[in-house]
C-alpha atoms as a PDB file:
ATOM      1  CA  UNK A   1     -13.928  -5.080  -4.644  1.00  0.00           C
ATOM      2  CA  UNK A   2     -11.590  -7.020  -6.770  1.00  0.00           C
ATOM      3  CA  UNK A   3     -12.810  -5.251 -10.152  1.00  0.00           C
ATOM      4  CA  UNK A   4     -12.676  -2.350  -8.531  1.00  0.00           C
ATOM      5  CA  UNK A   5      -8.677  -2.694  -7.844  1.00  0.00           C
ATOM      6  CA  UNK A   6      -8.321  -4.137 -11.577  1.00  0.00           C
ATOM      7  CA  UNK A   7     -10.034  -1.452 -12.922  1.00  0.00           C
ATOM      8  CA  UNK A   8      -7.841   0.628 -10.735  1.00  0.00           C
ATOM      9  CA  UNK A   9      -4.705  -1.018 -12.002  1.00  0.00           C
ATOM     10  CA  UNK A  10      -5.675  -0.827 -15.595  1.00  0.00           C
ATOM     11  CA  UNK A  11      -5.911   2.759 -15.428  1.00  0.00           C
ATOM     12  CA  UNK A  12      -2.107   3.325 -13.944  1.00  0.00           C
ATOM     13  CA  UNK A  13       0.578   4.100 -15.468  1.00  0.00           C
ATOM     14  CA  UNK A  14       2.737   1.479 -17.429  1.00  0.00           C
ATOM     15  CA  UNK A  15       5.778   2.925 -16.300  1.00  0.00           C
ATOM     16  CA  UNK A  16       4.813   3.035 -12.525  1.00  0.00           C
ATOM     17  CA  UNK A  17       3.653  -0.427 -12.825  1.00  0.00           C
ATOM     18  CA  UNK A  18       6.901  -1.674 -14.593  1.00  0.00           C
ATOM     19  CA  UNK A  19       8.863   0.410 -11.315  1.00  0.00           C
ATOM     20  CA  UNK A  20       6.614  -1.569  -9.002  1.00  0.00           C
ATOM     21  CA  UNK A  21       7.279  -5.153 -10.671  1.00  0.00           C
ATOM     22  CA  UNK A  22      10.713  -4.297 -10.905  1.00  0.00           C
ATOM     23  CA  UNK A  23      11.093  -3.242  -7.084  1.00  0.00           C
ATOM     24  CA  UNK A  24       9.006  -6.713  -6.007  1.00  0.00           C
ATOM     25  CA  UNK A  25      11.244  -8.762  -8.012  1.00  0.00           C
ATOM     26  CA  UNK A  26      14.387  -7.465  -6.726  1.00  0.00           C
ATOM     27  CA  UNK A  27      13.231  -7.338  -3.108  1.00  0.00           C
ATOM     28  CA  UNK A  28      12.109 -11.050  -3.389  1.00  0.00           C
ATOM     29  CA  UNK A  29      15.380 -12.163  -5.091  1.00  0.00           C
ATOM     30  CA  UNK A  30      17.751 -10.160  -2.157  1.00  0.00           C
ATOM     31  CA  UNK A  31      15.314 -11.413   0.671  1.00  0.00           C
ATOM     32  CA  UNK A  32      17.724 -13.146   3.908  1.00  0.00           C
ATOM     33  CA  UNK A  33      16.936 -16.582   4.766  1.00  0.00           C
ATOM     34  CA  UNK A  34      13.992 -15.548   6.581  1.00  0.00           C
ATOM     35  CA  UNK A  35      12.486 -14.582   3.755  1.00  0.00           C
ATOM     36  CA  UNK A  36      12.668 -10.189   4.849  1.00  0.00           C
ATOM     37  CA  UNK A  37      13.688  -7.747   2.596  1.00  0.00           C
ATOM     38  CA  UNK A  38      16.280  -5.356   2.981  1.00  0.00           C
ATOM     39  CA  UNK A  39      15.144  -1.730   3.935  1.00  0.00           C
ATOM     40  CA  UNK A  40      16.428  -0.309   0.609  1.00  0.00           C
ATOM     41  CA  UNK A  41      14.362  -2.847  -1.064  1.00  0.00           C
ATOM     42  CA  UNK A  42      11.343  -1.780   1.106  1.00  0.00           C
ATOM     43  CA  UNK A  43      12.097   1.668   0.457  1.00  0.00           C
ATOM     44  CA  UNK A  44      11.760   0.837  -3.305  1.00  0.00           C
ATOM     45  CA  UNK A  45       8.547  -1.055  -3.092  1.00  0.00           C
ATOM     46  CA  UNK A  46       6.642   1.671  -0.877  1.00  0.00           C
ATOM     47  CA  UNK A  47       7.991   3.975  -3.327  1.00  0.00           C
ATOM     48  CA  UNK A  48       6.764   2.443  -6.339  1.00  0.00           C
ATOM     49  CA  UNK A  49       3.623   1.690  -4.479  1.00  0.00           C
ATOM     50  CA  UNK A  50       3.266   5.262  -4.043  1.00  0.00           C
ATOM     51  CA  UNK A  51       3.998   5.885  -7.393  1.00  0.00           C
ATOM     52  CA  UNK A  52       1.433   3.308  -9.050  1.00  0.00           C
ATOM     53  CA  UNK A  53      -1.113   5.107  -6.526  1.00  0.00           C
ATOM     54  CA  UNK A  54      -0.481   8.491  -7.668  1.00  0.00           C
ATOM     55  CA  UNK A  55      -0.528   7.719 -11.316  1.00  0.00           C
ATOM     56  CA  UNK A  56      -4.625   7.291 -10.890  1.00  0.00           C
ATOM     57  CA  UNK A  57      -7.563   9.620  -9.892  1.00  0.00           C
ATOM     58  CA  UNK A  58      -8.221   9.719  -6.400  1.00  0.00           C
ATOM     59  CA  UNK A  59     -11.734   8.880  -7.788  1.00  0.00           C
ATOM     60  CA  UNK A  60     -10.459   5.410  -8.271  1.00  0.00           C
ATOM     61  CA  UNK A  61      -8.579   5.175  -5.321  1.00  0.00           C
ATOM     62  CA  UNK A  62     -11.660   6.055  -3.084  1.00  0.00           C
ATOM     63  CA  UNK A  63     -13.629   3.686  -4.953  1.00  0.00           C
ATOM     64  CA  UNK A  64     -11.001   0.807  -4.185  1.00  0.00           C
ATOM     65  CA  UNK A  65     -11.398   2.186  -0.409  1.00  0.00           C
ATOM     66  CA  UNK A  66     -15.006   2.166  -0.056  1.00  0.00           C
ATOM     67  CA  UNK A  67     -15.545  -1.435  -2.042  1.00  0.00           C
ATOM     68  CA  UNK A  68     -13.400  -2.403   0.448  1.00  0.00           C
ATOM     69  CA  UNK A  69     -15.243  -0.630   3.256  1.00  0.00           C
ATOM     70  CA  UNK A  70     -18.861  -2.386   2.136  1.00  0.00           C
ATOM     71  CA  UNK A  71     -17.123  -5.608   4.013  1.00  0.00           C
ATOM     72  CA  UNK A  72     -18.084  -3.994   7.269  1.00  0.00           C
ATOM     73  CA  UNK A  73     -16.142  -6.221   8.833  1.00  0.00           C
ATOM     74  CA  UNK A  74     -17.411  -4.951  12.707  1.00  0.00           C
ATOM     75  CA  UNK A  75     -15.798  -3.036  15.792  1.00  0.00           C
ATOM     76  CA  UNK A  76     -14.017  -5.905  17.058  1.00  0.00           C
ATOM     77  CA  UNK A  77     -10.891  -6.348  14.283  1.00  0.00           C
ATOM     78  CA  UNK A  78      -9.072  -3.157  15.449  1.00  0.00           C
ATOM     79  CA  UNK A  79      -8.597  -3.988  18.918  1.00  0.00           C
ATOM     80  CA  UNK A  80      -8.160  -7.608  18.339  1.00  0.00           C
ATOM     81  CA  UNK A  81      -4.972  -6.691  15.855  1.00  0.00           C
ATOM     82  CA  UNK A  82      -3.923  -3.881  18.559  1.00  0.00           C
ATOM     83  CA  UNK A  83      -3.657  -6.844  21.229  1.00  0.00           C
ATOM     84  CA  UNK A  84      -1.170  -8.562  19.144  1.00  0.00           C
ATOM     85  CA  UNK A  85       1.418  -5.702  18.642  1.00  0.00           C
ATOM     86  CA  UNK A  86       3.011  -2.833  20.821  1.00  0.00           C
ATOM     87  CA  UNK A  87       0.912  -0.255  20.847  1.00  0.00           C
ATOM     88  CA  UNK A  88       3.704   2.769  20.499  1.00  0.00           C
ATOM     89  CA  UNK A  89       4.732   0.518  17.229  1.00  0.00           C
ATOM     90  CA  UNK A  90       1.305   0.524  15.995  1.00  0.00           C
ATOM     91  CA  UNK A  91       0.863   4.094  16.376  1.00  0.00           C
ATOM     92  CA  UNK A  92       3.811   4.729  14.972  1.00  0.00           C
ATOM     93  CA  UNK A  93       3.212   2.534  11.739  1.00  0.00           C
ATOM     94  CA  UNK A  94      -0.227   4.291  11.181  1.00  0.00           C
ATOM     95  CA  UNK A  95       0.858   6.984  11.621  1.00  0.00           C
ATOM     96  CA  UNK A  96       4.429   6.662   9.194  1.00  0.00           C
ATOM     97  CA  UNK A  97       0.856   5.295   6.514  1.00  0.00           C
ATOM     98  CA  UNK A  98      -0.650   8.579   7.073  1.00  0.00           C
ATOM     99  CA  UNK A  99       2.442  10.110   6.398  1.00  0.00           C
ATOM    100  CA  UNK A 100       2.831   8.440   3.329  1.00  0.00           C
ATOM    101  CA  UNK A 101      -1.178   8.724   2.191  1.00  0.00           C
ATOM    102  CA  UNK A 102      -0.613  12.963   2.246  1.00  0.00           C
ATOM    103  CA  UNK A 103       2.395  12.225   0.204  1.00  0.00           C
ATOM    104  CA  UNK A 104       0.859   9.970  -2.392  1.00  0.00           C
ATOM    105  CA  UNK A 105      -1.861  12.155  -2.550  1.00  0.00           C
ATOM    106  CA  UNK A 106      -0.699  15.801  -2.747  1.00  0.00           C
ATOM    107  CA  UNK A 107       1.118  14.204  -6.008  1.00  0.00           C
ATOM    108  CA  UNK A 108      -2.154  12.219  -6.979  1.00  0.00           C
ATOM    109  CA  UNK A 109      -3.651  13.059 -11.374  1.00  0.00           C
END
């Protein structure tokens, strides 16, 4: 799985990748004292992330999904995480990542 996502990362664009460094670095360097970001430095990551994403096949990106997806790691991980959150701030997270997957995508080489 890990070659997979290097292999994946080799193949993106240098300029997207630069954005993304770029966007982590600043993000870490304006974090509070709890160590969270600000929501315009969020904004930029998940943006770049986006970005990076989009610069690849989604050949590549499928193949990063299902080496990840050979872990099988069993029915009992979903609910378990579910039981440790709200469950209208779950939903609403997944479905803000779905959002943001038909994004990525409909832009995807």
């Amino acid at each position: 799985a890990i070659d997979t996502m290097l292999k994946m990362g080799a193949s993106m664009d240098p300029a997207a990748l630069k954005t993304g460094v770029l966007a982590h670095s600043n993000a870490i360097a304006n974090m509070d004292s709890k160590g969270v970001a600000t929501l315009a430095d969020y904004t930029a990551i998940n943006a770049a992330i986006g970005h990076m994403i989009s610069s690849v096949p989604a050949s590549q990106t499928m193949d990063v999904y299902n080496a990840f997806n050979k872990f099988n790691l069993g029915n009992d991980v979903g609910p378990y995480m579910m039981s440790k959150v709200n469950a209208g701030d779950a939903k609403a997270a997944y479905q803000a990542l779905m959002d943001f997957k038909d994004v990525v995508k409909a832009s995807q080489r």
